[in-house]
Protein backbone atom coordinates (compact mmCIF):
# COMPACT_ATOMS: atom_id res chain seq x y z
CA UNK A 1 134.43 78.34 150.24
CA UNK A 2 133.23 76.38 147.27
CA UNK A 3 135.76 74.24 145.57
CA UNK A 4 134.08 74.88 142.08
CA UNK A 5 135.36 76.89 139.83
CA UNK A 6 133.88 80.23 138.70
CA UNK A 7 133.90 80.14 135.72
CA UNK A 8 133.90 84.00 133.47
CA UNK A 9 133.03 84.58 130.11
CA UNK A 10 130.87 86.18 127.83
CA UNK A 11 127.01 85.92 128.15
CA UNK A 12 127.22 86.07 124.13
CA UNK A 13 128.99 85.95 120.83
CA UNK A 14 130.26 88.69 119.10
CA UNK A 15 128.34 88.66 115.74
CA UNK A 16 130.29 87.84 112.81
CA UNK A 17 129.66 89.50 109.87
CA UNK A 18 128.26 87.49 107.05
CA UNK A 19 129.22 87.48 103.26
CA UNK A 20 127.21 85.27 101.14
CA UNK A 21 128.56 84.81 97.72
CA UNK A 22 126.96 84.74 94.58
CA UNK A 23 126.09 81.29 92.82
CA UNK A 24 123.86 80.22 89.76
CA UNK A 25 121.31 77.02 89.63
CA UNK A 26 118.10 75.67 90.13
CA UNK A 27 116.84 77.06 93.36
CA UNK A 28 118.48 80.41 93.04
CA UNK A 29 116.37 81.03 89.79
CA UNK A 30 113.35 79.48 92.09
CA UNK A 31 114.48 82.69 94.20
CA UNK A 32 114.87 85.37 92.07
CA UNK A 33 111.43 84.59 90.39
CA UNK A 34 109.42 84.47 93.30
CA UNK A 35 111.34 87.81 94.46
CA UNK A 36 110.34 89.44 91.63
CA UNK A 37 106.79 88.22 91.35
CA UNK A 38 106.25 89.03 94.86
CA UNK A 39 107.61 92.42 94.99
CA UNK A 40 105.76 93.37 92.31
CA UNK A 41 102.48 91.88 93.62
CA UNK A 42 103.25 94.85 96.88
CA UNK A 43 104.33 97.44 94.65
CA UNK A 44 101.99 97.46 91.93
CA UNK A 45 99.01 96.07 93.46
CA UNK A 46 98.02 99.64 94.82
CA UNK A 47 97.84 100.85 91.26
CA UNK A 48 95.95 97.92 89.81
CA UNK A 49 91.98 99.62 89.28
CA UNK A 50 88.93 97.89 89.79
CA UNK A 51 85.22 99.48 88.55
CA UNK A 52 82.34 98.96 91.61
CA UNK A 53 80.13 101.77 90.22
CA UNK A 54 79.47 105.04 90.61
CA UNK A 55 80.25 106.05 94.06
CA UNK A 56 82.70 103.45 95.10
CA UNK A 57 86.19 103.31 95.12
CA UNK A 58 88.39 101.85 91.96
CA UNK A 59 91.03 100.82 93.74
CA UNK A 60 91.34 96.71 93.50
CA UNK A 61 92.39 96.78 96.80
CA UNK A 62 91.79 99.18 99.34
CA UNK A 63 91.83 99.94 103.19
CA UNK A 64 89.37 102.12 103.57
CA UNK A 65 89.60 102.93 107.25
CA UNK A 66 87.19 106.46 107.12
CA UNK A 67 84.61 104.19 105.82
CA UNK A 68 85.32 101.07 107.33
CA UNK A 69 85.71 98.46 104.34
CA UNK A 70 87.98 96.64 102.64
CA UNK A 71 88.05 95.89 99.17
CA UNK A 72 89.73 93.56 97.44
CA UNK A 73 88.43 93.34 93.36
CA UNK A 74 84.67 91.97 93.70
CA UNK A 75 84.80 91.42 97.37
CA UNK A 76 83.78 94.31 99.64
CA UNK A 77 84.04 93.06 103.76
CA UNK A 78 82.51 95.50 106.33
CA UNK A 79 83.50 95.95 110.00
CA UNK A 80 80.76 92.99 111.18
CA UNK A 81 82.08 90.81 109.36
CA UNK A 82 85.53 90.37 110.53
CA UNK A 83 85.31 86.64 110.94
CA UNK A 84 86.55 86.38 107.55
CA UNK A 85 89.99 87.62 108.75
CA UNK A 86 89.69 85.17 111.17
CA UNK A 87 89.36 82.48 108.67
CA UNK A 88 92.24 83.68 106.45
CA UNK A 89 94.25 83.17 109.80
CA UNK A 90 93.37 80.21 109.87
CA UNK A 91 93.89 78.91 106.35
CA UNK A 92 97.22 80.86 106.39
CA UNK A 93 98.53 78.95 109.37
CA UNK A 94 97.34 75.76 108.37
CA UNK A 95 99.24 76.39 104.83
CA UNK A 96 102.45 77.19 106.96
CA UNK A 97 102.20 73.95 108.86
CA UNK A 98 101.53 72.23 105.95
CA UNK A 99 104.57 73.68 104.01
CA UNK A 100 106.77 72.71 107.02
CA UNK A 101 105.60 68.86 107.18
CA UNK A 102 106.20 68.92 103.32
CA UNK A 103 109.78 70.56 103.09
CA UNK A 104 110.77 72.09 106.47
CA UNK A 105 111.43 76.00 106.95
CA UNK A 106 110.61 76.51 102.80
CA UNK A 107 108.59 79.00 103.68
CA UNK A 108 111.26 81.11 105.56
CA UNK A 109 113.79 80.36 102.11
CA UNK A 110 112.04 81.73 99.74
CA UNK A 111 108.67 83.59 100.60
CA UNK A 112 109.23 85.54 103.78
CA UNK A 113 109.59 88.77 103.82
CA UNK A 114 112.48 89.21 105.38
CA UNK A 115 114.30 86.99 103.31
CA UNK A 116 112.54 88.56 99.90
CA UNK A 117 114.18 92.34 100.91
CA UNK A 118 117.28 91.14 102.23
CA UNK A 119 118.02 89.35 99.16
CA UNK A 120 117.31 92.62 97.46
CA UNK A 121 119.51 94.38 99.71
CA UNK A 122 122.05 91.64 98.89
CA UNK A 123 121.67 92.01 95.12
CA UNK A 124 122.48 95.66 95.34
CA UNK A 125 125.32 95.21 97.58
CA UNK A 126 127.14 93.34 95.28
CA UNK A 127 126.42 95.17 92.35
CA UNK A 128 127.69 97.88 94.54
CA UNK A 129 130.78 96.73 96.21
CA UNK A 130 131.33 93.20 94.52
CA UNK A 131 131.33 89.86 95.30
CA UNK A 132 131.86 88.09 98.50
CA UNK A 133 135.98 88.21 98.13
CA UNK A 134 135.90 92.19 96.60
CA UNK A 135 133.53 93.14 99.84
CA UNK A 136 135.73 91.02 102.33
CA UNK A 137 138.73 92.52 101.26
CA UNK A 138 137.17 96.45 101.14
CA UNK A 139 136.11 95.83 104.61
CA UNK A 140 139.71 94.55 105.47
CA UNK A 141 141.15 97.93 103.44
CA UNK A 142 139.19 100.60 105.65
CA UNK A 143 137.70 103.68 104.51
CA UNK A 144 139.39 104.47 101.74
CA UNK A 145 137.98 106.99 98.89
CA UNK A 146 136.90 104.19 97.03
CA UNK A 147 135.42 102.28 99.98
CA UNK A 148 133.50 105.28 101.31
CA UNK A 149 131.97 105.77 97.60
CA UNK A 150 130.54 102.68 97.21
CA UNK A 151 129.12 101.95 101.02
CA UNK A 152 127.44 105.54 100.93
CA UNK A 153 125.75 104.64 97.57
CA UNK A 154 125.05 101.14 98.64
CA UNK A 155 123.13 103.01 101.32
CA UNK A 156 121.25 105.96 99.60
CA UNK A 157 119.96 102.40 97.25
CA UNK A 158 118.82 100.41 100.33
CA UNK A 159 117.22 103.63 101.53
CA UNK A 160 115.44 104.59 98.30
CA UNK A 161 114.58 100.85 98.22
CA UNK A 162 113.26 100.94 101.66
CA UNK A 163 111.32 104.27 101.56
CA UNK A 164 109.07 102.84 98.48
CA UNK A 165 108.64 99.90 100.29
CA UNK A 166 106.92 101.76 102.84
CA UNK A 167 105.22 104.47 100.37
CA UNK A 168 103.61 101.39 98.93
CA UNK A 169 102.30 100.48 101.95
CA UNK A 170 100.29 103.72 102.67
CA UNK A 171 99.01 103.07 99.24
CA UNK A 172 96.80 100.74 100.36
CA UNK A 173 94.91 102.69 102.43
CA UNK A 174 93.95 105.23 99.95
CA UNK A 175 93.65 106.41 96.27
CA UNK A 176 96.99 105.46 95.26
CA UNK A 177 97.39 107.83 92.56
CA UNK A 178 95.93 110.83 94.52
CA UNK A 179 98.07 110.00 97.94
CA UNK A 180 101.21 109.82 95.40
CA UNK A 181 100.09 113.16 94.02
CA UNK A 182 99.50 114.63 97.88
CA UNK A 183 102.95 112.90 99.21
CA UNK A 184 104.84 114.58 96.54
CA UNK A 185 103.38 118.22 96.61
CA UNK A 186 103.40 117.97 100.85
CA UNK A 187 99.82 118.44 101.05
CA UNK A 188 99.46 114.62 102.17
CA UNK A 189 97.81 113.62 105.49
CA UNK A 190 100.79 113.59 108.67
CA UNK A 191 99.86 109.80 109.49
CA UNK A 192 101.29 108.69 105.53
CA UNK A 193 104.02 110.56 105.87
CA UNK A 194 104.54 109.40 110.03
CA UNK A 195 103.69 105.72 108.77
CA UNK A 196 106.23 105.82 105.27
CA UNK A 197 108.90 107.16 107.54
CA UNK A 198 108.39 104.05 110.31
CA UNK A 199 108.27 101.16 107.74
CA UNK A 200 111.37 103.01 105.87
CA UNK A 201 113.19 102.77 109.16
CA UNK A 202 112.44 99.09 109.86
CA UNK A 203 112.86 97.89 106.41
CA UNK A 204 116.46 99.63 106.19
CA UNK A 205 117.44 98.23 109.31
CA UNK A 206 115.90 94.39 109.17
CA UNK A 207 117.05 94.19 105.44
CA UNK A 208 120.06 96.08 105.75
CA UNK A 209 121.73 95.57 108.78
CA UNK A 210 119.67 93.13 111.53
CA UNK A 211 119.59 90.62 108.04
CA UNK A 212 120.44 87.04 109.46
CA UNK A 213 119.80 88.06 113.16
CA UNK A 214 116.09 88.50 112.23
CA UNK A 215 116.11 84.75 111.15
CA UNK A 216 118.32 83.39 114.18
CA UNK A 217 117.42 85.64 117.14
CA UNK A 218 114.31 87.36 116.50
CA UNK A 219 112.17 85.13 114.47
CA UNK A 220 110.01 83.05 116.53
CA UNK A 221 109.06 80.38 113.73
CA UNK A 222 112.28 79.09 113.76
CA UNK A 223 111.23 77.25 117.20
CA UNK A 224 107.74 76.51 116.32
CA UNK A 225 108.99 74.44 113.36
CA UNK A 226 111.23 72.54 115.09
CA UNK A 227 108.17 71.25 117.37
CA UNK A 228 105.79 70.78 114.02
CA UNK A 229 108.57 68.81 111.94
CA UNK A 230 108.69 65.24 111.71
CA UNK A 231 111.19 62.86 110.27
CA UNK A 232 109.37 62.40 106.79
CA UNK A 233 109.82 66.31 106.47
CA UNK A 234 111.65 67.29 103.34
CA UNK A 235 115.35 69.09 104.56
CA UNK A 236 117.74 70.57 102.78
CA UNK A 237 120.47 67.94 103.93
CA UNK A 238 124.57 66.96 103.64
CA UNK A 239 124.59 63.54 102.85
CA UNK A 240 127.23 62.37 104.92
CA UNK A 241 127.04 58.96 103.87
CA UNK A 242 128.42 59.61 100.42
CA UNK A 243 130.33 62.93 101.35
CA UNK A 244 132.47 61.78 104.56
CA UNK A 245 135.62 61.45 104.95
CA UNK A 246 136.00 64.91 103.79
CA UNK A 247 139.52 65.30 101.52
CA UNK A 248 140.60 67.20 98.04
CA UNK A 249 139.90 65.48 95.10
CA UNK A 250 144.07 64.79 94.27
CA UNK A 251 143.92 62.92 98.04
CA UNK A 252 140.78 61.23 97.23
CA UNK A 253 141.90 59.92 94.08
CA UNK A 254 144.94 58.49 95.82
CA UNK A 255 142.60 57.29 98.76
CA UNK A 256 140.39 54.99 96.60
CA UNK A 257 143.79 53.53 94.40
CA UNK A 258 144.65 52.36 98.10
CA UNK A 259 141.14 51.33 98.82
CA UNK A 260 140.58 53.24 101.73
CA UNK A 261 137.43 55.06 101.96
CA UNK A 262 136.64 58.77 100.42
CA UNK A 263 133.76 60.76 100.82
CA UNK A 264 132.90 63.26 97.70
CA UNK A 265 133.09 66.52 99.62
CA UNK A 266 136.23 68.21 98.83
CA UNK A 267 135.53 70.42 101.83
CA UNK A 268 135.45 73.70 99.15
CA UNK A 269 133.38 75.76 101.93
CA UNK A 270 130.93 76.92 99.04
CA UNK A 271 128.19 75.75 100.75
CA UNK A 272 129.04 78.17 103.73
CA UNK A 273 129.80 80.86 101.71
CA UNK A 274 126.72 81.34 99.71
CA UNK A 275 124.42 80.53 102.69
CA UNK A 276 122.53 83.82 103.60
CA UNK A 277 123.14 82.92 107.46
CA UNK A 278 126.57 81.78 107.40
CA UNK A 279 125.24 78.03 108.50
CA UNK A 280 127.53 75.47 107.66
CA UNK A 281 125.12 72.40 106.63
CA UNK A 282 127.25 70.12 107.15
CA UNK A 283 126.80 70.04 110.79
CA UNK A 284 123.47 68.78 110.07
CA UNK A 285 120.06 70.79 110.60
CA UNK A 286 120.50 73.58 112.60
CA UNK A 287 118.24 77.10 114.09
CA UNK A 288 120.26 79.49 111.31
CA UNK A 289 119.07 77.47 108.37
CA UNK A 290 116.61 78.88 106.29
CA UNK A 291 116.09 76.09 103.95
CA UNK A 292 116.51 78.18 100.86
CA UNK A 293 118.64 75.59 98.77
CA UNK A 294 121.88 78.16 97.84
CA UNK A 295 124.20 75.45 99.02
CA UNK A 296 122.58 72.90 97.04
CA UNK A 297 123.06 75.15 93.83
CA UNK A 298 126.91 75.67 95.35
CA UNK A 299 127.61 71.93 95.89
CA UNK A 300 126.19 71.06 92.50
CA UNK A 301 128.44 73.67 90.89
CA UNK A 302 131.24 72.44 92.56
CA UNK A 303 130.01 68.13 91.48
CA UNK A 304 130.11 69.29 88.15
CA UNK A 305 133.22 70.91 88.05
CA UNK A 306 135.00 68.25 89.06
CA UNK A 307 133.01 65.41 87.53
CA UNK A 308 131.29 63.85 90.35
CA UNK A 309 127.61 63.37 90.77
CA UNK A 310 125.45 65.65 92.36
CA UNK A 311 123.05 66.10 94.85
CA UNK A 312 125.73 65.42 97.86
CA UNK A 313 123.70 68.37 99.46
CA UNK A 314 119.78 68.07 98.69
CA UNK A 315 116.65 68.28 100.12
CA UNK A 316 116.07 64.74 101.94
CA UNK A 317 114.25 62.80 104.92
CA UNK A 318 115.66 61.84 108.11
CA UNK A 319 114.35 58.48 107.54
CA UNK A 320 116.27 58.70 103.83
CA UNK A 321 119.36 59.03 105.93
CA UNK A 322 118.62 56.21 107.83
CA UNK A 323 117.94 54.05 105.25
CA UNK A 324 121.02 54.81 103.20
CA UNK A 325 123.06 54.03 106.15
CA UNK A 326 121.49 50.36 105.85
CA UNK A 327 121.82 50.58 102.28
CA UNK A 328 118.19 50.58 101.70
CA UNK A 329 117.08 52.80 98.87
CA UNK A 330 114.91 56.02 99.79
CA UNK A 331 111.41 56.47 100.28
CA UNK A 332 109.03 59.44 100.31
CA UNK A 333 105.90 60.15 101.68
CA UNK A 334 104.24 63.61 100.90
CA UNK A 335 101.29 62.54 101.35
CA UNK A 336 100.10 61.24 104.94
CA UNK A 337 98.34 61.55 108.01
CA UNK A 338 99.48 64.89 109.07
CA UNK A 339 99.59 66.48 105.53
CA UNK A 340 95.99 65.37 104.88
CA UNK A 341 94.84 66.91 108.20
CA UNK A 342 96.07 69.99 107.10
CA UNK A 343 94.69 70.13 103.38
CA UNK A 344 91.30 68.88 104.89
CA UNK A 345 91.73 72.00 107.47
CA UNK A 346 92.58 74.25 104.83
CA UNK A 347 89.64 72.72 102.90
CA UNK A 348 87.03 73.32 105.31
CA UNK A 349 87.90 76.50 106.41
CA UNK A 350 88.22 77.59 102.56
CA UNK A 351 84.82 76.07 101.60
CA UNK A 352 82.90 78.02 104.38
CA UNK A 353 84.54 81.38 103.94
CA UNK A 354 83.56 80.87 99.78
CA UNK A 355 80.36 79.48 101.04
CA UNK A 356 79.33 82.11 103.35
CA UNK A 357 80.87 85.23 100.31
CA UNK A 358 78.46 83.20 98.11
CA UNK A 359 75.21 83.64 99.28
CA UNK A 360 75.99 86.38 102.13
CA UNK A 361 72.91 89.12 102.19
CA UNK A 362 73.78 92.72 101.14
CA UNK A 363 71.31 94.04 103.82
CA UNK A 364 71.20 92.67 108.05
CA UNK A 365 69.58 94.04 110.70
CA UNK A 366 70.58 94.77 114.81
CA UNK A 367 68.32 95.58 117.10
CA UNK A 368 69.14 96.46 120.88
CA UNK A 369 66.57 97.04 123.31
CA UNK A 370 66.61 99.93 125.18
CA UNK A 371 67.48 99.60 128.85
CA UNK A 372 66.65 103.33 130.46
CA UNK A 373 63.70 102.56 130.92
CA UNK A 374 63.30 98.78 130.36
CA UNK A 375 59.47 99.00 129.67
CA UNK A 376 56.92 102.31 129.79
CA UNK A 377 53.74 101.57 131.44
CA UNK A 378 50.96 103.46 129.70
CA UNK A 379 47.92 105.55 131.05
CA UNK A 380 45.93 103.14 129.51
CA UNK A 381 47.02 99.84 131.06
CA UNK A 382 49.16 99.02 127.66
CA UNK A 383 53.13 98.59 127.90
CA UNK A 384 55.57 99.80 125.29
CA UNK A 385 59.13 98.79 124.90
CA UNK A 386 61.83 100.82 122.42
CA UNK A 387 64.38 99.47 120.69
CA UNK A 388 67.68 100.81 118.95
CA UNK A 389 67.42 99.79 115.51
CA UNK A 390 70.07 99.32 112.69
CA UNK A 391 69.41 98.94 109.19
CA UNK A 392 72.59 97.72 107.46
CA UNK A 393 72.62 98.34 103.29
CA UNK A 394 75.39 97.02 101.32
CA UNK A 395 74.18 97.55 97.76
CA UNK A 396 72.46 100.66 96.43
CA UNK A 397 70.03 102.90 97.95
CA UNK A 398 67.17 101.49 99.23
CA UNK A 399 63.99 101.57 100.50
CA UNK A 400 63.26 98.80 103.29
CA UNK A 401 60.35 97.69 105.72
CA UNK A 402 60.02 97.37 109.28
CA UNK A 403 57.58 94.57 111.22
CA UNK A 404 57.65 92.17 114.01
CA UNK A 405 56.41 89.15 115.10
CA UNK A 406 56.14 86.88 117.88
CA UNK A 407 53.68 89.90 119.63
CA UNK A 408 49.65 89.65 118.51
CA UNK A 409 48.37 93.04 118.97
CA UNK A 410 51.55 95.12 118.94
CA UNK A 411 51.68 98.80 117.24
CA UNK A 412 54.53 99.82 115.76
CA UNK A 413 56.39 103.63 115.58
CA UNK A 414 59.53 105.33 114.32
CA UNK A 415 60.36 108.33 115.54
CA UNK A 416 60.56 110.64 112.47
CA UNK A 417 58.77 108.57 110.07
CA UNK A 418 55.32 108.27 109.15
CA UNK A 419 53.79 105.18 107.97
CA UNK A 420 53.17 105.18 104.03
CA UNK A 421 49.30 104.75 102.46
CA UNK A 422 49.70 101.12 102.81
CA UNK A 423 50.53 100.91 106.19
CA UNK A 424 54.06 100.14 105.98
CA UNK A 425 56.80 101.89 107.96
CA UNK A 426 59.08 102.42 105.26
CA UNK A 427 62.92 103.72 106.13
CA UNK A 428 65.43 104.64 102.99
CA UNK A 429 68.87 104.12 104.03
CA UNK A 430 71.41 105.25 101.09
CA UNK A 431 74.51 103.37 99.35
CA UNK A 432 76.55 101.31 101.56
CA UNK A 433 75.74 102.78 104.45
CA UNK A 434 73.89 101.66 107.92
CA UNK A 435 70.49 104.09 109.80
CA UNK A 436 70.05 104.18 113.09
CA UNK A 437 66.06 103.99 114.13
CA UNK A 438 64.24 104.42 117.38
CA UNK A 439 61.40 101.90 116.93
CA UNK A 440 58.84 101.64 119.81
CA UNK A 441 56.69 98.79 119.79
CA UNK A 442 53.51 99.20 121.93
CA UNK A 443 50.43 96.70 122.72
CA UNK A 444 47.21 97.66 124.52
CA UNK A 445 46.16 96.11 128.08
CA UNK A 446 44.25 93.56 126.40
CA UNK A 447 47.32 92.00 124.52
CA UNK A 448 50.21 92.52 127.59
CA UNK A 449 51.87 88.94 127.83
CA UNK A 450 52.21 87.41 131.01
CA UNK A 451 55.77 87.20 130.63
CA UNK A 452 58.58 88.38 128.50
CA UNK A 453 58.28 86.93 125.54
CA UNK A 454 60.75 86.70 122.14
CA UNK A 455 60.25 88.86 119.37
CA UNK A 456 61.73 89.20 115.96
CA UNK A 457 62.41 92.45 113.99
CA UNK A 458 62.01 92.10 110.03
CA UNK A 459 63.79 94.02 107.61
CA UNK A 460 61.86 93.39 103.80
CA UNK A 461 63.53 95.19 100.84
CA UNK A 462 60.37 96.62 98.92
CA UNK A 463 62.39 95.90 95.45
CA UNK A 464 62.66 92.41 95.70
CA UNK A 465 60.95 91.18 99.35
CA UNK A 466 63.96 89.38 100.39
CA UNK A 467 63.80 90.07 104.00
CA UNK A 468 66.37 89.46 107.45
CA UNK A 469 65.45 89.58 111.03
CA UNK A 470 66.91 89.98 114.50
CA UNK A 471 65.37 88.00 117.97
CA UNK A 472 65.14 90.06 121.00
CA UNK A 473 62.49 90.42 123.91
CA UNK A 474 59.27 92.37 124.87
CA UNK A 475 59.23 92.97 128.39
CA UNK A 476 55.27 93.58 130.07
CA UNK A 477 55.35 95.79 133.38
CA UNK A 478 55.70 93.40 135.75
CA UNK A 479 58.90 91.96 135.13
């Protein structure tokens, strides 16, 4: 038998519930104001009308899955070109890793979602049941009368709060003043109300109840951010330099009459209490802390109250801490080498998307050669080879025309469509839409290449003659 012993235990730790208290300063206004700015942004925005024209949606921003488009004010992005989403990606990350190497997890403190609607949930819990102590001690109490009152209509809030948060989702994929009309007279679609009653459900349980597990266990930036971070990275930070050894302010006064040493923190536990995750920062940077600045609001509450400086929790460098320790005074460097690369990322990657928006054509054309059969071999010696044409028209009806080149010799045919008195094959293809063509393209013995050769199909608006063109090949018999 082994002489080590087995140790038993638990595989985890009970949760413990979390109370966060109340406080007043600087970055809890910070909070409140981008709460409220970004909440209405998502619950207004639906409303918000925008005029294309006759025909078009007004909606400033719309999801217009039946007709594949999305709209947001001037800008109207089709199915093709999807790379733009790609670059948003792309600009969006970069500004996350850029926020990180400026000031840590900032983005997870104040502008996440999750942290936006769980401070909402917070804010009604207390006007609902109290503060921090008056919650702790109903809790403690049971289900009393009183008790039951107040967590049932804490609940019917967080639901109603929850169930417009996913209403105004929906919104965005249609008319949002006709789907409000349909939603509340039941004659709306199955999928809003299937899709208002699954965002309802997730928002009442990761704001309500899942709140600082979200951040700790589920989130997977927490991680990611500990890899990108680097020791010029702004933290919100205990400055244990100034605040150790930890004592009440009667002992410290005595401690420094004696001239033994005395740190400023007074060991209050404010800054645990009004952390969202229950984090005590004093124990340096850890996974639960969101960086949202509460504690530095507490502390400073707490500095001024008893008529020491503050700042003993702030956001700060590990180098800062460093330094101090030598008694060197701080430094900061926001801007360097691995901000710049990602404001020269974000640059880039913003100047071609507003590039490419900028002088983008409202009309393309895709042509695919037909493969059953690859090639007809007329009676007459001559070859012809069809292709599947689209015309693509983002503006208004229009009338454009079809040619190739790259083939002396070569006769062209649509199925359907006769050639006008000029010669032209003309095809209309209406507002914002795309046409499908069958366009044969035909030479006589006398012109068959030798070998395939490359072709290109020209689209010509007859308004203005601004033209496009696809490549693709012209196959002779013997290939």
């Amino acid at each position: 038998m082994s002489n080590e012993t087995l140790i038993e235990g638990p595989l985890y730790e009970k949760r413990k519930k979390v109370y966060p208290q109340s406080v007043h300063g600087r970055f809890r206004r910070i909070k409140w104001t981008i709460l409220c700015i970004t909440l209405g942004v998502y619950y207004l925005l639906p409303f918000v009308r925008w005029n294309r024209g006759p025909g078009l949606p007004s909606q400033a921003v719309l999801v217009d899955l039946p007709h594949r488009r999305f709209y947001f004010f001037f800008i109207e992005l089709w199915p093709q070109e999807v790379y733009y989403f790609t670059g948003l990606l792309i600009i969006a990350a970069m500004t996350l890793f850029l926020m990180n190497a400026v000031a840590g997890r900032i983005w997870c403190g104040y502008m996440c979602p999750q942290t936006v609607w769980t401070d909402l949930f917070y804010a009604v819990e207390r006007w609902v049941e109290g503060d921090r102590r008056e919650r702790m001690i109903g809790d403690k109490r049971g289900w009393t009368f009183d008790h039951v009152r107040r967590v049932a209509l804490k609940h019917f809030l967080w639901i109603m709060i929850a169930w417009w948060t996913g209403g105004a989702w929906v919104l965005y994929f249609a008319d949002a003043p006709t789907l409000v009309k349909e939603l509340a007279t039941f004659q709306a679609p199955f999928v809003a109300y299937l899709w208002i009653g699954i965002l309802t459900a997730t928002t009442y349980l990761f704001a309500g109840h899942a709140r600082e597990q979200v951040c700790i266990y589920m989130c997977p930036w927490p991680r990611i951010q500990a890899a990108l971070t680097d020791e010029w990275a702004l933290n919100v930070t205990y400055r244990r330099d100034r605040g150790e050894p930890r004592m009440s302010v009667k002992k410290a006064e005595a401690a420094r009459i004696q001239g033994d040493p005395a740190g400023d923190c007074v060991d209050c536990h404010q800054c645990i209490n009004v952390c969202p995750t229950g984090v005590d920062i004093r124990h340096g940077i850890q996974l639960g802390c969101i960086q949202c600045g509460l504690c530095i609001d507490a502390c400073d509450n707490i500095m001024r109250d008893i008529g020491r400086p503050t700042g003993l929790i702030g956001y700060d460098t590990d180098i800062n801490m460093q330094r101090r320790r030598e008694g060197k005074a701080p430094i900061y460097r926001i801007v360097r080498a691995r901000t710049l690369i990602y404001v020269v990322a974000i640059a880039i990657v913003g100047s071609i998307m507003l590039y490419t928006l900028a002088t983008r054509s409202t009309m393309d054309v895709n042509v695919l050669h037909e493969r059953n059969p690859l090639f007809v071999q007329l009676s007459d010696g001559g070859v012809r080879n069809d292709y599947t044409v689209r015309l693509l028209n983002k503006g208004a009806e229009r009338s454009f025309a079809l040619d190739i080149t790259g083939l002396p010799g070569a006769t062209l045919r649509i199925a359907g469509i006769d050639r006008k008195p000029d010669g032209k094959l003309v095809v209309e293809v209406g507002q914002d839409q795309t046409r499908e063509v069958r366009l044969s393209v035909q030479v006589d013995k006398a012109h068959v290449p030798q070998k395939a050769v490359g072709i290109a199909v020209t689209m010509t608006d007859i308004a203005n003659g601004q033209t496009v063109s696809a490549g693709d090949h012209f196959v002779p018999a013997d290939q």
